[in-house]
N, C-alpha and C. Protein backbone atom coordinates (compact mmCIF):
# COMPACT_ATOMS: atom_id res chain seq x y z
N UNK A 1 0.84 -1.17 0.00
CA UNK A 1 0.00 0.00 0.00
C UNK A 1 0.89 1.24 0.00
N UNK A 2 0.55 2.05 -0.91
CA UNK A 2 1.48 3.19 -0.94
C UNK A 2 0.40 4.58 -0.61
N UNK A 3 0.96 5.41 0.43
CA UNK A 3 0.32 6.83 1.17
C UNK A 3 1.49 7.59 1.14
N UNK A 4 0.69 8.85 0.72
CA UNK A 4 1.42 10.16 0.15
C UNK A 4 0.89 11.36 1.59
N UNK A 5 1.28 11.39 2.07
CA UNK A 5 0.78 12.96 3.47
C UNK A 5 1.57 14.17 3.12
N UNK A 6 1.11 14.83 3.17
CA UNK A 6 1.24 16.49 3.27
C UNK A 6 1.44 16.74 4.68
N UNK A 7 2.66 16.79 5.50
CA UNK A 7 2.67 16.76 6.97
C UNK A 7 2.24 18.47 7.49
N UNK A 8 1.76 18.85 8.30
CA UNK A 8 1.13 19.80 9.03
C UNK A 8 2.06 20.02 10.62
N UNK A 9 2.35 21.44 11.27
CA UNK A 9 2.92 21.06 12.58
C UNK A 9 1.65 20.59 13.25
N UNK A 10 0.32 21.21 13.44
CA UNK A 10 -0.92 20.80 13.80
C UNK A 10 -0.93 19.33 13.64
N UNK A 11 -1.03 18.74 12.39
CA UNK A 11 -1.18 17.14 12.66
C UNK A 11 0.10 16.68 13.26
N UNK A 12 1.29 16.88 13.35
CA UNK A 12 2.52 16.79 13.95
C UNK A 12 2.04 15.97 15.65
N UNK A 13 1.94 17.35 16.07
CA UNK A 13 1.33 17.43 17.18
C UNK A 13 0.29 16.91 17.88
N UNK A 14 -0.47 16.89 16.89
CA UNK A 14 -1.85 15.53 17.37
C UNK A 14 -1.27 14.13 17.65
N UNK A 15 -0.36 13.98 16.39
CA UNK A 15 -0.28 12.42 16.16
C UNK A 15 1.17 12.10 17.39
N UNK A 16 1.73 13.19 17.93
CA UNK A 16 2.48 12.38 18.80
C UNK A 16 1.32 12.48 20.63
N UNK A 17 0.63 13.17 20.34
CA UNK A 17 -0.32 12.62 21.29
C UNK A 17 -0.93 11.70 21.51
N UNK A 18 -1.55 11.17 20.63
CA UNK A 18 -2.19 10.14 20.24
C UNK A 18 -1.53 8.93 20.13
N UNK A 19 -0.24 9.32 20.10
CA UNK A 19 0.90 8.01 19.51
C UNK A 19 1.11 7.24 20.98
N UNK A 20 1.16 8.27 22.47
CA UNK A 20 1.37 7.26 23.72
C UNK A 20 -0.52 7.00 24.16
N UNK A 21 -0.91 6.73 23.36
CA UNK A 21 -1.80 6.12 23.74
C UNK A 21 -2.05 4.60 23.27
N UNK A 22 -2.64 3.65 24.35
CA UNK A 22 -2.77 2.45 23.89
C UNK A 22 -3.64 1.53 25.18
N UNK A 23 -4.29 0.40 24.00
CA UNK A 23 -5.23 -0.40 24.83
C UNK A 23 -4.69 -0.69 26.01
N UNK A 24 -5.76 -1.03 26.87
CA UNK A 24 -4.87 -1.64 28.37
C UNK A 24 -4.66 -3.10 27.68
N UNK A 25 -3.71 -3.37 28.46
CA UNK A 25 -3.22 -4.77 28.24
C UNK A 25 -2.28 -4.91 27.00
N UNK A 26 -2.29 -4.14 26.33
CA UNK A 26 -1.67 -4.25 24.55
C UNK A 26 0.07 -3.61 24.93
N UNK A 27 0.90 -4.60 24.57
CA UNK A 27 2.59 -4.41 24.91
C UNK A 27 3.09 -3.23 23.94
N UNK A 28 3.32 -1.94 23.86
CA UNK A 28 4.02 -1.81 22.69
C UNK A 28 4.99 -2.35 21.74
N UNK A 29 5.53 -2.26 20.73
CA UNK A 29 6.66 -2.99 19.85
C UNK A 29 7.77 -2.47 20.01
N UNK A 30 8.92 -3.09 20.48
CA UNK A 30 9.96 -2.72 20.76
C UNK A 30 10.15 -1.57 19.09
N UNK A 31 11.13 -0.63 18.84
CA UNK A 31 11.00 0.47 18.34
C UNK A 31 12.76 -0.18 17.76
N UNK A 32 12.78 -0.58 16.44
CA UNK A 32 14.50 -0.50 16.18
C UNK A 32 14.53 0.08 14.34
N UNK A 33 14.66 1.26 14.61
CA UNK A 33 14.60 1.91 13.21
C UNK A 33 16.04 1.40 13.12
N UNK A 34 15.93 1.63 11.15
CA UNK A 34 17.00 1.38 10.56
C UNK A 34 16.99 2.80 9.84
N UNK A 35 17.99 3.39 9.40
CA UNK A 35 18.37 4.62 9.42
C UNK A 35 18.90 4.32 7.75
N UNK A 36 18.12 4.90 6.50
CA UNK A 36 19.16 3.97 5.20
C UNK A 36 19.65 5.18 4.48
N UNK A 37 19.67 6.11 5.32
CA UNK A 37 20.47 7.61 4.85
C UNK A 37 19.57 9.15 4.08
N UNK A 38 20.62 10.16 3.76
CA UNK A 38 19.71 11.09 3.58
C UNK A 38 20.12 11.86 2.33
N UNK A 39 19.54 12.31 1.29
CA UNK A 39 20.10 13.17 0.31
C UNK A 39 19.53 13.89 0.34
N UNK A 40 20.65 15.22 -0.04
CA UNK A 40 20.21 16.66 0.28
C UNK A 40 20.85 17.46 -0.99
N UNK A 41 19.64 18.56 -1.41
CA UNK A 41 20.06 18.99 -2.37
C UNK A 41 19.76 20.66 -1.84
N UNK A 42 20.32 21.34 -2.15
CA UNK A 42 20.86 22.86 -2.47
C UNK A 42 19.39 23.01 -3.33
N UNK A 43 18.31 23.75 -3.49
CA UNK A 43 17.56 24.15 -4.10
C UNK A 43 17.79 25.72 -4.58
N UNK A 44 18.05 26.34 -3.95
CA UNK A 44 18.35 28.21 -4.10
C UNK A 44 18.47 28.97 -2.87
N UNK A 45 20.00 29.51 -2.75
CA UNK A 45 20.36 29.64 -1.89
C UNK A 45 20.33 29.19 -0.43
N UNK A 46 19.18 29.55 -0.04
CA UNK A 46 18.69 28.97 1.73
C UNK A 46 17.86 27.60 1.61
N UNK A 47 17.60 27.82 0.55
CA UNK A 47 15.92 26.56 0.77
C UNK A 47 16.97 25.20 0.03
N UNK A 48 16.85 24.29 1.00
CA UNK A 48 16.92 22.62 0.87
C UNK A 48 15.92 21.65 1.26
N UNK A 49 16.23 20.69 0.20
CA UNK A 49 15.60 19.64 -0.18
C UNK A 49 16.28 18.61 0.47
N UNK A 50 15.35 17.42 1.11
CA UNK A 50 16.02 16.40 2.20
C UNK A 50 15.15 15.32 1.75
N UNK A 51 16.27 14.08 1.36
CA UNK A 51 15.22 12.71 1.38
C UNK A 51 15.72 11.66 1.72
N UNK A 52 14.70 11.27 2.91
CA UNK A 52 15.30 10.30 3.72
C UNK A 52 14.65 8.78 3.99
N UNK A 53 15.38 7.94 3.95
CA UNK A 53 14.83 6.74 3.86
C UNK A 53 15.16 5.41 5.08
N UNK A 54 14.10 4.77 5.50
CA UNK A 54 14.01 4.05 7.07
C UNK A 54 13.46 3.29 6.73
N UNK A 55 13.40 2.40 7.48
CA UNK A 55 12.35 1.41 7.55
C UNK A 55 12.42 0.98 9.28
N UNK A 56 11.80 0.41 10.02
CA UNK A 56 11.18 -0.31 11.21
C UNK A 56 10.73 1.08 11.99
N UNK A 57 9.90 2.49 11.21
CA UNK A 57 9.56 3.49 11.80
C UNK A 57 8.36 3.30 12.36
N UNK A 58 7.46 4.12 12.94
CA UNK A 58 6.45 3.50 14.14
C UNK A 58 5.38 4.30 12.84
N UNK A 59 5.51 5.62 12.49
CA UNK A 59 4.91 5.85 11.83
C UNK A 59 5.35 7.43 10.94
N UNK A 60 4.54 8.30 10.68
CA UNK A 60 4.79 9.34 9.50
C UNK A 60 6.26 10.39 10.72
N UNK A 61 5.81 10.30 12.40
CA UNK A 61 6.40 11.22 12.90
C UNK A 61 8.04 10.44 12.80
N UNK A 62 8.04 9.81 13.38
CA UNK A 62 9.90 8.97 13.14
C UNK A 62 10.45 9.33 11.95
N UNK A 63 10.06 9.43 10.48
CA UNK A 63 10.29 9.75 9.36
C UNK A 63 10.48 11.07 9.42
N UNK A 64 9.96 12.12 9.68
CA UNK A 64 9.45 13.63 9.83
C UNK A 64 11.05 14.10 11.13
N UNK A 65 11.41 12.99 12.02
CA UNK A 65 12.22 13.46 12.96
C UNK A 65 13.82 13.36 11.83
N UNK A 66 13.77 12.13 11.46
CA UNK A 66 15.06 12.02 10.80
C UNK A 66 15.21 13.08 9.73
N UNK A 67 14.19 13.37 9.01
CA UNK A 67 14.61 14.39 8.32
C UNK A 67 14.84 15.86 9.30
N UNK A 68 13.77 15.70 9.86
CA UNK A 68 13.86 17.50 10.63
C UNK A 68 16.00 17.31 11.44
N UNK A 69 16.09 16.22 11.89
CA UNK A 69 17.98 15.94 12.33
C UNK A 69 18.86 16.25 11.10
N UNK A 70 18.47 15.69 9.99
CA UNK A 70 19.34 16.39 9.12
C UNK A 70 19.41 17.79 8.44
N UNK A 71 18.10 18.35 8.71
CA UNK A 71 17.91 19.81 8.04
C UNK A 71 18.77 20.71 9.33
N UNK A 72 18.96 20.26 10.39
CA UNK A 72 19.63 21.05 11.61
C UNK A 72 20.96 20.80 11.46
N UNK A 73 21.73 19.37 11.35
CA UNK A 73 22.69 19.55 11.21
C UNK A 73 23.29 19.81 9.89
N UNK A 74 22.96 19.90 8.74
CA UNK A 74 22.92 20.74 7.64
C UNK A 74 22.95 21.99 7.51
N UNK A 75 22.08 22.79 8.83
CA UNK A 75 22.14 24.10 9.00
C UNK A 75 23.49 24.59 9.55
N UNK A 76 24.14 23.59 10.65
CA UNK A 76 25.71 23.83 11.38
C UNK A 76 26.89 24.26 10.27
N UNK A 77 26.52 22.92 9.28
CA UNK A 77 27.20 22.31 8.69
C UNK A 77 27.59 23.91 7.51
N UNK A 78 26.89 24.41 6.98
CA UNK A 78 26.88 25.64 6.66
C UNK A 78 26.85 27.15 7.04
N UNK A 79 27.29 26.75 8.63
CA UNK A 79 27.08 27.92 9.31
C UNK A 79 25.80 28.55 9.74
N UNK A 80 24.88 28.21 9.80
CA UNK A 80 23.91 28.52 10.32
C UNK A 80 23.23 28.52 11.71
N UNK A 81 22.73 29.05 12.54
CA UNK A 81 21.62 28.38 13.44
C UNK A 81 20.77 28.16 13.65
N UNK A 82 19.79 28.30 12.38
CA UNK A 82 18.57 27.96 12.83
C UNK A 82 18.20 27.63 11.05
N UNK A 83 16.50 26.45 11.42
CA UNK A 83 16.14 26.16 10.08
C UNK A 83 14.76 26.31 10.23
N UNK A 84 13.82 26.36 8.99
CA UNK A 84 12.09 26.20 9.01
C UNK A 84 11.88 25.67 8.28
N UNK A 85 11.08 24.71 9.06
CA UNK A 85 10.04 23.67 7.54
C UNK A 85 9.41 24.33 6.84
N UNK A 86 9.00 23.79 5.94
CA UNK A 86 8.52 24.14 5.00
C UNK A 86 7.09 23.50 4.45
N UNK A 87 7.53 22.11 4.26
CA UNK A 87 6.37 21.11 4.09
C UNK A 87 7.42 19.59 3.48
N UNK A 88 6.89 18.44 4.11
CA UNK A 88 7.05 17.35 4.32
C UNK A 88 6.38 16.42 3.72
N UNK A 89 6.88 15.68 2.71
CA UNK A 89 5.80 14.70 1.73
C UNK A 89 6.37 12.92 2.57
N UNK A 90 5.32 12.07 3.32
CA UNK A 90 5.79 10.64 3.45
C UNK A 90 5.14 10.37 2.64
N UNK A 91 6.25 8.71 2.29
CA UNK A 91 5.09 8.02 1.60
C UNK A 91 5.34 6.81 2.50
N UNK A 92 4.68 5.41 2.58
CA UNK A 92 5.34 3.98 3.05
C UNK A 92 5.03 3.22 2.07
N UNK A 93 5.85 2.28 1.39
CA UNK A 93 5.37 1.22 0.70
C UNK A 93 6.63 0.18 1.44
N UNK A 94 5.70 -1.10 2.10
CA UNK A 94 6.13 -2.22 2.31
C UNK A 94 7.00 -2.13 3.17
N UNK A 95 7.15 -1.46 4.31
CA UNK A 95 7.82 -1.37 5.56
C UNK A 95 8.64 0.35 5.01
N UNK A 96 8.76 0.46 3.86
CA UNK A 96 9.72 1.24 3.24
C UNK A 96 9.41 2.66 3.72
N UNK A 97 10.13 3.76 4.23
CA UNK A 97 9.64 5.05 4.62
C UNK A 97 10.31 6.00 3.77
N UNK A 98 9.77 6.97 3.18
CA UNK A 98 10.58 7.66 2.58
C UNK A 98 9.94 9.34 2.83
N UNK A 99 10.61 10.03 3.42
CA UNK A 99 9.89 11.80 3.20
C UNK A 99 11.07 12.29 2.34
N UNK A 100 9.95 13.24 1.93
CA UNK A 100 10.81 14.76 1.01
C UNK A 100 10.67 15.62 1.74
N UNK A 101 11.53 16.11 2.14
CA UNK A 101 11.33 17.60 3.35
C UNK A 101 12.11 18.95 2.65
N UNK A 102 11.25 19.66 2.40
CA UNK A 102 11.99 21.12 2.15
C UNK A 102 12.05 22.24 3.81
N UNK A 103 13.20 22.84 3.68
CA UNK A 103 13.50 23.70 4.81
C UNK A 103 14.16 24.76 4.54
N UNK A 104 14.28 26.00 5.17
CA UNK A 104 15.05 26.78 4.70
C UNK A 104 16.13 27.24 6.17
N UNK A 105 16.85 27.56 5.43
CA UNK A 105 18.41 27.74 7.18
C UNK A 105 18.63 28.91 7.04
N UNK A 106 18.96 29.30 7.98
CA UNK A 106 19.39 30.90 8.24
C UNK A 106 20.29 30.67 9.51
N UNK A 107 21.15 32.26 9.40
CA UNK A 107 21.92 32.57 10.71
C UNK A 107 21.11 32.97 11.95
N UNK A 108 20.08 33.39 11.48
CA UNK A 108 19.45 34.60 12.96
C UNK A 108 17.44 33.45 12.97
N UNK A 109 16.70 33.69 13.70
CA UNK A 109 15.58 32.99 14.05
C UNK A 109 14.53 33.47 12.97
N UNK A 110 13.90 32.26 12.04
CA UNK A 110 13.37 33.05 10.97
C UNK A 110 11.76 33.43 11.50
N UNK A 111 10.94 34.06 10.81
CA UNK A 111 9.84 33.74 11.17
C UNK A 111 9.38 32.44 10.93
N UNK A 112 8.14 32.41 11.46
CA UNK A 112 6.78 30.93 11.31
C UNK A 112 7.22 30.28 12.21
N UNK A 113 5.97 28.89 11.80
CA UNK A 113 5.67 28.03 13.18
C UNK A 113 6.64 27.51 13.65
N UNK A 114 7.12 26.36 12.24
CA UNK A 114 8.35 25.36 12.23
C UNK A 114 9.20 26.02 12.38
N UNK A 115 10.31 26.60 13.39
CA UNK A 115 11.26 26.97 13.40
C UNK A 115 12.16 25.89 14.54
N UNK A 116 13.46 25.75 13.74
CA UNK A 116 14.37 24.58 14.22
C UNK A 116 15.67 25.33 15.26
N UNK A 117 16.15 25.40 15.77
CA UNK A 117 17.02 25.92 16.58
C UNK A 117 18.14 24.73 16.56
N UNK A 118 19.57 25.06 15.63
CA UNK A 118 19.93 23.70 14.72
C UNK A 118 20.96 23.22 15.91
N UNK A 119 21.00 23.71 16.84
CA UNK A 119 22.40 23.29 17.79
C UNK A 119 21.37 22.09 19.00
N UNK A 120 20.23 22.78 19.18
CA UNK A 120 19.61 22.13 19.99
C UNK A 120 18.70 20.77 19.62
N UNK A 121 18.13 20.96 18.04
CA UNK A 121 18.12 19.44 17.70
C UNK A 121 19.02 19.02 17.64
N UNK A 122 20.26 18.99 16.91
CA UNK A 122 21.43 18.28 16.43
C UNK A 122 21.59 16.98 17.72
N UNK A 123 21.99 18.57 19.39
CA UNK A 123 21.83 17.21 20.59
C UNK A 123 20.77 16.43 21.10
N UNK A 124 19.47 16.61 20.56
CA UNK A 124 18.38 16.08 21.04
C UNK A 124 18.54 14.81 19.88
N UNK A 125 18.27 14.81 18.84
CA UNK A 125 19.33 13.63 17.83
C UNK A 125 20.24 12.85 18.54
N UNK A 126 21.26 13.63 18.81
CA UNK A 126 21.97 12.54 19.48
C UNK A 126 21.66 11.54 20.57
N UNK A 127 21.24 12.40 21.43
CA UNK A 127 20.21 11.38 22.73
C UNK A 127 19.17 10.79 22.13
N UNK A 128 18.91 10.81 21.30
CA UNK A 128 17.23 9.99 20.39
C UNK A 128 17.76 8.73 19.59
N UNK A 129 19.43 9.07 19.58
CA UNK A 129 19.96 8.31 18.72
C UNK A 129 19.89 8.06 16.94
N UNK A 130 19.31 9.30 16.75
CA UNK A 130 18.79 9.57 15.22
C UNK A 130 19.95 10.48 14.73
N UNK A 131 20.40 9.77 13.47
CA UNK A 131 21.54 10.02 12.72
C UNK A 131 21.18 11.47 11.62
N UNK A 132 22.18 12.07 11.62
CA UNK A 132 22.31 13.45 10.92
C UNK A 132 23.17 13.16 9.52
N UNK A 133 23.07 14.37 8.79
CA UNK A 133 23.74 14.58 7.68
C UNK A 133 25.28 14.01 7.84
């Protein structure tokens, strides 16, 4: 089955609410993403393109994190500190995860919702154990 989402911070946000919820009695699944890397392209000047690919993700948000880790440390990586989403395409086919994430990086705090603060994901990544650029 193949699904295409248009990610939202609003649905973002719902769905990790919703995500610690569960039947009584029902075990969760132990959680062991595989991480199968990220390509990033230079679109015009600030604005990049990120596509990243996983598989054993829980669902659209695990996909949405690995990319949002590489758009931050991408932002370092060029001198920057800070990044904003933009908009986020998943799809899954057959365990397979794949998003397109556009973002744009800057030195100083841009406007809008999504705004990334790239030093402070980069270490929240690291403790999450989710791999960067």
């Amino acid at each position: 089955m193949k699904r295409a989402l248009i990610i939202s911070p609003i649905a973002l946000a719902l769905a990790g609410a919703v995500s610690g919820c569960e039947q009584a009695g029902e075990r969760p699944s132990a959680f062991k993403p595989v991480y199968q890397g990220v390509n990033t392209r230079l679109l015009d000047g600030d604005l990049v393109n990120f596509q990243v690919k996983m598989t054993g993700a829980r669902g659209i948000e695990d996909v949405d994190a690995y990319a949002e880790c590489a758009a931050a440390q991408y932002a370092l990586i060029r001198g920057y500190g800070f990044a904003r989403h933009l908009r986020t395409t998943v799809a899954e086919e057959a365990g397979l995860w794949l998003a397109d994430a556009v973002y744009t990086i800057s030195p100083a705090l841009p406007r809008g919702l999504k705004t990334i603060d790239a030093e402070v994901t980069v270490s929240a990544c690291a403790e999450n154990k989710i791999p960067t650029v």
